[in-house]
N, C-alpha and C. Protein backbone atom coordinates (compact mmCIF):
# COMPACT_ATOMS: atom_id res chain seq x y z
N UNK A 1 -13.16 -17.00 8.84
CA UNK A 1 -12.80 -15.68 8.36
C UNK A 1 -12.08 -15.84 7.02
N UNK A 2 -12.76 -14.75 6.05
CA UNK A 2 -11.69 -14.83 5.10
C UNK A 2 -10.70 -14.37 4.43
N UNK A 3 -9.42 -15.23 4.11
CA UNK A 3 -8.16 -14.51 4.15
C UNK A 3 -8.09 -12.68 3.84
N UNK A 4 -9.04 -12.18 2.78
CA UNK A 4 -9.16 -10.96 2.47
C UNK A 4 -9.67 -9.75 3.67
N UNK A 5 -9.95 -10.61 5.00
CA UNK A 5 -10.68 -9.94 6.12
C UNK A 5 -9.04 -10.36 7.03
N UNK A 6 -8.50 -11.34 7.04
CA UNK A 6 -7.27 -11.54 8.08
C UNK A 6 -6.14 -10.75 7.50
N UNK A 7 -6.45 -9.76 6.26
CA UNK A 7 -5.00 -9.29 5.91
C UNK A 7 -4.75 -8.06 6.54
N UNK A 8 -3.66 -7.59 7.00
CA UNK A 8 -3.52 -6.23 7.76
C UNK A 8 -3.51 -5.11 6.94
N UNK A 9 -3.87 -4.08 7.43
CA UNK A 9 -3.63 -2.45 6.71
C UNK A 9 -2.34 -2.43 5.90
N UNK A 10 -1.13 -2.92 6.61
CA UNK A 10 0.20 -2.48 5.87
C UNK A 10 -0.16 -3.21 4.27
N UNK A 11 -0.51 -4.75 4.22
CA UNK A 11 -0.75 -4.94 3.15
C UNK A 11 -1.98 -4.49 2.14
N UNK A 12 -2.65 -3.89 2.16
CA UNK A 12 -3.42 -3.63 2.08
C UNK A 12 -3.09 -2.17 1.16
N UNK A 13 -2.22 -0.93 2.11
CA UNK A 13 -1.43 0.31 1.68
C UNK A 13 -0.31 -0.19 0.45
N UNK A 14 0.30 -1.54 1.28
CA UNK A 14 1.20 -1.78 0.21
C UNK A 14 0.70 -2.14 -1.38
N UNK A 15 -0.85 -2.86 -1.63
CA UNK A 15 -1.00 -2.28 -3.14
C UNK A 15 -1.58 -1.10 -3.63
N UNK A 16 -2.05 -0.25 -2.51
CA UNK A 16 -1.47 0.76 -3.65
C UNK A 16 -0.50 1.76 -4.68
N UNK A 17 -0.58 2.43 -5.14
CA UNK A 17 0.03 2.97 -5.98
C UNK A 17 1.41 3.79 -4.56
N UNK A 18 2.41 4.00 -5.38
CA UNK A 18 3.47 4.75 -4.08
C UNK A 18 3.22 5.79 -3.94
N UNK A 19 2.37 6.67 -5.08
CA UNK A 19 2.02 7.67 -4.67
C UNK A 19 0.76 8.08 -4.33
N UNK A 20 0.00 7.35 -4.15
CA UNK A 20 -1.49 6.99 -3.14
C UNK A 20 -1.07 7.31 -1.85
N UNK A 21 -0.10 6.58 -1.88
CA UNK A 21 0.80 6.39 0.28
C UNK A 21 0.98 7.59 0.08
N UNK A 22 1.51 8.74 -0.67
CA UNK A 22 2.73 9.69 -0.20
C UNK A 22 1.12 10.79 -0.12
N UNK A 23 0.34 10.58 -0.72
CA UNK A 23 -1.08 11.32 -1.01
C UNK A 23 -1.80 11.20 0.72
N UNK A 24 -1.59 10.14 0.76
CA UNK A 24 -2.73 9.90 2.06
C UNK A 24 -1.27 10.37 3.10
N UNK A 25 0.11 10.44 3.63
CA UNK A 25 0.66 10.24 4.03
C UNK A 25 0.55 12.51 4.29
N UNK A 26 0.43 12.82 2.91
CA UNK A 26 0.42 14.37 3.31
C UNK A 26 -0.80 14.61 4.08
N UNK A 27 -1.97 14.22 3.35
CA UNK A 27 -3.45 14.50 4.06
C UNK A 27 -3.71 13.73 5.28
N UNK A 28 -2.77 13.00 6.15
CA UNK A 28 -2.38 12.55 7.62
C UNK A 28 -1.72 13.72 8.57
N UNK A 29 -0.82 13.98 7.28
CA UNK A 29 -0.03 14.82 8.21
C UNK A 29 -0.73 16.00 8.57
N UNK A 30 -1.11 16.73 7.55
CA UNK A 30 -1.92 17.67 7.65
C UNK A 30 -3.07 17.72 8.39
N UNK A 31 -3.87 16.75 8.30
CA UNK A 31 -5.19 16.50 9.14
C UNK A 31 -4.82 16.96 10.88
N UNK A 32 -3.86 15.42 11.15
CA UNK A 32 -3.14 15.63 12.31
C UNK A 32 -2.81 16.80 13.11
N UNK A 33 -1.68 17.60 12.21
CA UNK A 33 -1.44 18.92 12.68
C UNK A 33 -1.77 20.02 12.63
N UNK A 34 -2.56 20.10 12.02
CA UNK A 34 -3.22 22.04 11.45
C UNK A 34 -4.76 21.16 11.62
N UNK A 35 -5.54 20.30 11.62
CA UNK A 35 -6.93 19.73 11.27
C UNK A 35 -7.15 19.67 12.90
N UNK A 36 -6.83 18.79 13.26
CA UNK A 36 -7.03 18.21 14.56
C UNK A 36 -7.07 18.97 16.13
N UNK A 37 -6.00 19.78 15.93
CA UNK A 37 -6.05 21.39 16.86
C UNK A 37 -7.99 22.52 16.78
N UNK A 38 -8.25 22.09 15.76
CA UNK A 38 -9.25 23.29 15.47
C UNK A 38 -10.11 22.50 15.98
N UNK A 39 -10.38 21.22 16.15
CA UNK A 39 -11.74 20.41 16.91
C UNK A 39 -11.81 20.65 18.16
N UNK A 40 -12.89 21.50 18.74
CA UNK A 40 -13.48 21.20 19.88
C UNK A 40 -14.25 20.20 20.55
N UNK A 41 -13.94 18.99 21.16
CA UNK A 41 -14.95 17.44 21.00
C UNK A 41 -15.66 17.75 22.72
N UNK A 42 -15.05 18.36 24.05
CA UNK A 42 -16.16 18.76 24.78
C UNK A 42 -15.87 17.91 25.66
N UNK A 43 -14.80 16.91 25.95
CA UNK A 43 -14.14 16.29 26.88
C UNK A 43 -12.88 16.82 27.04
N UNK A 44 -12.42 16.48 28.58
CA UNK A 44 -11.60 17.13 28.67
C UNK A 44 -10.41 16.61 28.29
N UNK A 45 -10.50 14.95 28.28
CA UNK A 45 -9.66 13.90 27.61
C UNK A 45 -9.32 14.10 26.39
N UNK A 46 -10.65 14.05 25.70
CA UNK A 46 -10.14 14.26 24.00
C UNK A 46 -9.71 15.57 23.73
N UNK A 47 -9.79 16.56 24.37
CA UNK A 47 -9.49 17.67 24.01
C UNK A 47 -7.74 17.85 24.44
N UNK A 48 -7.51 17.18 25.28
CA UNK A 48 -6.17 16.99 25.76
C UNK A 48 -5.25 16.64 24.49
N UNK A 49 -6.15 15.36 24.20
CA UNK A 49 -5.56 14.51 22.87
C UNK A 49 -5.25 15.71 21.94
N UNK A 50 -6.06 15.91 21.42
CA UNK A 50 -6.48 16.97 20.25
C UNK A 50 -5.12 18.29 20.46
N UNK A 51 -4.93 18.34 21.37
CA UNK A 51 -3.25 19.06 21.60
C UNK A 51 -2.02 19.16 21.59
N UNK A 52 -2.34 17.73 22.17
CA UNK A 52 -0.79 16.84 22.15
C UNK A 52 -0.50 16.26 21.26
N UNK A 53 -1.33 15.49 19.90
CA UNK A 53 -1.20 15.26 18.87
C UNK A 53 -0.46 15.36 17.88
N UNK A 54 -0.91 17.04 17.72
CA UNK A 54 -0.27 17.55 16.31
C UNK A 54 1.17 17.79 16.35
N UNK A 55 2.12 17.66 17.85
CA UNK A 55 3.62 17.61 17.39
C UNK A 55 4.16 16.26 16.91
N UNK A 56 2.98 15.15 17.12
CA UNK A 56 3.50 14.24 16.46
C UNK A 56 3.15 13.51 15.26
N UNK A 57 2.52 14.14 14.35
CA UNK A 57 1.47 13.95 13.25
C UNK A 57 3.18 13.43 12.29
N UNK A 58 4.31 14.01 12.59
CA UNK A 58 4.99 13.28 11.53
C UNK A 58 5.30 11.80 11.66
N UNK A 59 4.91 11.31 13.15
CA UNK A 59 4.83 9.59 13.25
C UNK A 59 4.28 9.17 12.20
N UNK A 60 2.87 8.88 11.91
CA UNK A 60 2.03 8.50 10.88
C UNK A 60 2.18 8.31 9.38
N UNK A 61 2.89 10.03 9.30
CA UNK A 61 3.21 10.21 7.73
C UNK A 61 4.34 9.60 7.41
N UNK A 62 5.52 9.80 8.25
CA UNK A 62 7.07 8.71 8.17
C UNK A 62 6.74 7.46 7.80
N UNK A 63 5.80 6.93 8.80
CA UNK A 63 5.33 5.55 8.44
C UNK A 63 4.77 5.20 7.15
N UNK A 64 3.74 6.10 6.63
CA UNK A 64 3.37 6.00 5.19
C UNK A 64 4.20 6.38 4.18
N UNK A 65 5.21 6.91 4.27
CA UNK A 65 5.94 7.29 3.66
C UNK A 65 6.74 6.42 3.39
N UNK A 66 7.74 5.46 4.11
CA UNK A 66 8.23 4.37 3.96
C UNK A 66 7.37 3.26 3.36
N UNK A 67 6.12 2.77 3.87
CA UNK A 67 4.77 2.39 3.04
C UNK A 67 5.25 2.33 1.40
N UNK A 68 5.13 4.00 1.25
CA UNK A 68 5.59 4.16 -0.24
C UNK A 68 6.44 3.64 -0.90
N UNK A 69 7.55 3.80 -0.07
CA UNK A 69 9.02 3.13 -0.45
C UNK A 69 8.50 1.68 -0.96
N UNK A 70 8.28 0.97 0.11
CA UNK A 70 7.96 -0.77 -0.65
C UNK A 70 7.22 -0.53 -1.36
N UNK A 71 6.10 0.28 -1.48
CA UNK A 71 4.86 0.03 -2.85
C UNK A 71 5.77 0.37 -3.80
N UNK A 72 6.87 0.79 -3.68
CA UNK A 72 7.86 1.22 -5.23
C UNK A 72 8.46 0.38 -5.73
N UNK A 73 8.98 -0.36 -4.46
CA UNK A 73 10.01 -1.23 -4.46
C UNK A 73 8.98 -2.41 -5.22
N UNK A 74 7.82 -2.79 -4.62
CA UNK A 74 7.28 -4.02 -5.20
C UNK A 74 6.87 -3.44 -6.90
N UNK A 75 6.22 -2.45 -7.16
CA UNK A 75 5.70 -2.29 -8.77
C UNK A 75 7.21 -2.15 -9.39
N UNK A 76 8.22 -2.41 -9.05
CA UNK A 76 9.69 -2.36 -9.58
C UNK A 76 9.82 -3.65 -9.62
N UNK A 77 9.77 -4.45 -8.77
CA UNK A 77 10.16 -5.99 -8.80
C UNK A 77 9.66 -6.46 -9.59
N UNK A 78 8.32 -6.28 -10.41
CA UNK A 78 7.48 -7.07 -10.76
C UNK A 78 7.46 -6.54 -12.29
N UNK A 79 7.59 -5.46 -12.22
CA UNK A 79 8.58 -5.01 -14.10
C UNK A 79 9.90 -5.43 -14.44
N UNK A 80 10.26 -5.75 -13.05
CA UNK A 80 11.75 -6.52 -13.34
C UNK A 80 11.35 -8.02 -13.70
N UNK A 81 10.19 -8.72 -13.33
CA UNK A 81 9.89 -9.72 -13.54
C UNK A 81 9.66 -9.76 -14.65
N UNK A 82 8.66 -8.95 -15.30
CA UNK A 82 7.93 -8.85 -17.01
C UNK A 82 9.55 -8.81 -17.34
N UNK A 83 10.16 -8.27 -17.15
CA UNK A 83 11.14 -7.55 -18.57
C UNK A 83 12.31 -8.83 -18.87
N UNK A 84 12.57 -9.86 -17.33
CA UNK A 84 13.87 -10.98 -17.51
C UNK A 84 12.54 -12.18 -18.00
N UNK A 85 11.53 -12.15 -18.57
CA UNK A 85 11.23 -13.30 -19.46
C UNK A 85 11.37 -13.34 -20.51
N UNK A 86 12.60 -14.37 -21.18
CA UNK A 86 13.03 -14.26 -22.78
C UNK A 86 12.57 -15.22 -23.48
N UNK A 87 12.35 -16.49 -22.78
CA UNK A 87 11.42 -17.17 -23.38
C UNK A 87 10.38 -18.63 -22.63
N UNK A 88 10.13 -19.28 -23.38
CA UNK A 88 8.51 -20.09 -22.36
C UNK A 88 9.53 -20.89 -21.81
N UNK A 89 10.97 -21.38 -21.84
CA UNK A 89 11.64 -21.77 -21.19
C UNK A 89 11.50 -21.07 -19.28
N UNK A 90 11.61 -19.91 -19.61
CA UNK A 90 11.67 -18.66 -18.61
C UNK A 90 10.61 -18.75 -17.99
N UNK A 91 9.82 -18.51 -18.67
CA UNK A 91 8.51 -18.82 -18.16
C UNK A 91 7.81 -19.64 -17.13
N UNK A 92 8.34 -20.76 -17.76
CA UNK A 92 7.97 -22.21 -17.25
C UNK A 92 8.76 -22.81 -16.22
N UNK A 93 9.73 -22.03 -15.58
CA UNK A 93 10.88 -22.22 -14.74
C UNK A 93 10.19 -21.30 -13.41
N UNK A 94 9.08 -20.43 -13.63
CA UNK A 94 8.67 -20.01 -12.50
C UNK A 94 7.51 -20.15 -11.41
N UNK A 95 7.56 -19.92 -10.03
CA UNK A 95 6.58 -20.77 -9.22
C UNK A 95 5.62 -20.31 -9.57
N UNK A 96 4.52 -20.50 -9.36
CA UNK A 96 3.49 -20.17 -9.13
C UNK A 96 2.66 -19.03 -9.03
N UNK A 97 3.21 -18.64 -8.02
CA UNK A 97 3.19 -17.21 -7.23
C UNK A 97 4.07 -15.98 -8.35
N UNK A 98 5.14 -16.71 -8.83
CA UNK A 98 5.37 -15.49 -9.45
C UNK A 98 5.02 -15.26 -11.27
N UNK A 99 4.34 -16.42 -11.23
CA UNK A 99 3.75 -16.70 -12.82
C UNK A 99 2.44 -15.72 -12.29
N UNK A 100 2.08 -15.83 -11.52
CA UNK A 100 0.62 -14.78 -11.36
C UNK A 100 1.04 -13.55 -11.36
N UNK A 101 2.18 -13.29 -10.61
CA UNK A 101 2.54 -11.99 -10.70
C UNK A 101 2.97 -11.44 -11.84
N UNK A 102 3.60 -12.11 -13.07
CA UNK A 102 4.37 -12.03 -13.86
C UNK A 102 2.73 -11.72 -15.08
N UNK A 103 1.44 -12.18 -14.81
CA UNK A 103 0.26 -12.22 -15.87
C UNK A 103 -0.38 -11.24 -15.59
N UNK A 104 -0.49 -10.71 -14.23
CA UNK A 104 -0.98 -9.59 -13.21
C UNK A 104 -0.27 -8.29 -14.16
N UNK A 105 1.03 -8.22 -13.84
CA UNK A 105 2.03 -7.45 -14.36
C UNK A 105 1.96 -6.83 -16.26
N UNK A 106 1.28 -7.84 -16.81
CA UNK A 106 1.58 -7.89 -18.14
C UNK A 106 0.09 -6.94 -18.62
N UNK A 107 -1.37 -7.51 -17.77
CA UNK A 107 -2.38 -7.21 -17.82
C UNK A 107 -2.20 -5.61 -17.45
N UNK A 108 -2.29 -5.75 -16.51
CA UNK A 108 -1.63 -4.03 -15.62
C UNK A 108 -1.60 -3.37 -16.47
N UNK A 109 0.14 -3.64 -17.52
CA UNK A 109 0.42 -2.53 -18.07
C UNK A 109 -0.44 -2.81 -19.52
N UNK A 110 -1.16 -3.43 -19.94
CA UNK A 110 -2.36 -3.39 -20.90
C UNK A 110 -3.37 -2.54 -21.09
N UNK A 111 -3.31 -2.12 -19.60
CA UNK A 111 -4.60 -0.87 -19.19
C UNK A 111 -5.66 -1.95 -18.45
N UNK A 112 -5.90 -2.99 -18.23
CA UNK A 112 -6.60 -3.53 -17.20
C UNK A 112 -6.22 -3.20 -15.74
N UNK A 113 -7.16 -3.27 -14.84
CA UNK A 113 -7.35 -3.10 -13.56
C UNK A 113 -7.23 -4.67 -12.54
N UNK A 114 -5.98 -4.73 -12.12
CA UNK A 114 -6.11 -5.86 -11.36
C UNK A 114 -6.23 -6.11 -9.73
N UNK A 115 -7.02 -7.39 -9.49
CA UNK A 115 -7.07 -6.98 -8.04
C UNK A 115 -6.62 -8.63 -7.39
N UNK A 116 -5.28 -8.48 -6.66
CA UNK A 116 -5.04 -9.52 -6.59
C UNK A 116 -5.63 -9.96 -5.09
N UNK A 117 -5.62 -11.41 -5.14
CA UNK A 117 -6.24 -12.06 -4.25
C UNK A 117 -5.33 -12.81 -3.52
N UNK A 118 -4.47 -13.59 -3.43
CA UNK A 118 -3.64 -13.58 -2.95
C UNK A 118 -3.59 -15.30 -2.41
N UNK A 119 -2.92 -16.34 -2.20
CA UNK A 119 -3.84 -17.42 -1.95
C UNK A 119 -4.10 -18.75 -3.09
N UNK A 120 -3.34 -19.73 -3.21
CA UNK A 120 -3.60 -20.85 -4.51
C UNK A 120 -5.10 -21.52 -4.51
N UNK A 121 -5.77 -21.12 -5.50
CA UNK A 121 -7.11 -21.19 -5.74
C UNK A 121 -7.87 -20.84 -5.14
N UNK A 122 -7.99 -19.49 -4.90
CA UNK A 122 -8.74 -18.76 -4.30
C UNK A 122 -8.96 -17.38 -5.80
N UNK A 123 -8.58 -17.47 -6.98
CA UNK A 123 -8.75 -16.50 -8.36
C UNK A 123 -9.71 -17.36 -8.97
């Protein structure tokens, strides 16, 4: 299997944008509670579901919502990274992992589209 198939949803939410999460986190909530009531599915099970649901549609969105929080927290860390390099001294003092992040970061705000992979030699 490969690592890009073993990674979970949370990581997955976590690159996107924070306000992607807070986007999908309303259209959850909403779906959930006002969406999900109006389906008739013709069991008596799912239709049960389909009831009991929507008082708890704010589980989901809380969860994405916090989601957001770290996707903020990380595109913050990583401008904090760009901005404390003063020179190739700086540079060259960092692992690996965060020299990618730190080229990722620089590209980004260039207007390129990055898609990280995650993983030493696997780019």
């Amino acid at each position: 299997m490969s690592p890009r198939n073993s990674e979970s949803l949370v990581h997955d939410l976590l690159r996107l944008p924070w306000w992607g999460n807070l986007i999908l986190a309303a259209l959850v909530y909403v779906g959930l509670r006002y969406g999900l009531p109006l389906l008739t599915i013709g069991s008596v099970v799912l239709d049960g579901f389909a009831k009991a649901l929507p008082p708890l549609a704010w589980i989901p969105a809380s969860i994405l919502v916090m989601i957001a929080c770290g996707s903020s927290m990380r595109s913050w860390e990583r401008g904090e990274l760009l901005k404390s390099q003063r020179s190739l001294d700086d540079i060259k003092a960092l692992s690996w992992q965060d020299f990618e992040r730190l080229v990722g970061e620089f590209y980004r705000r260039q207007g390129y589209s990055i898609r990280e992979t995650g993983g030493g030699g696997s780019d």
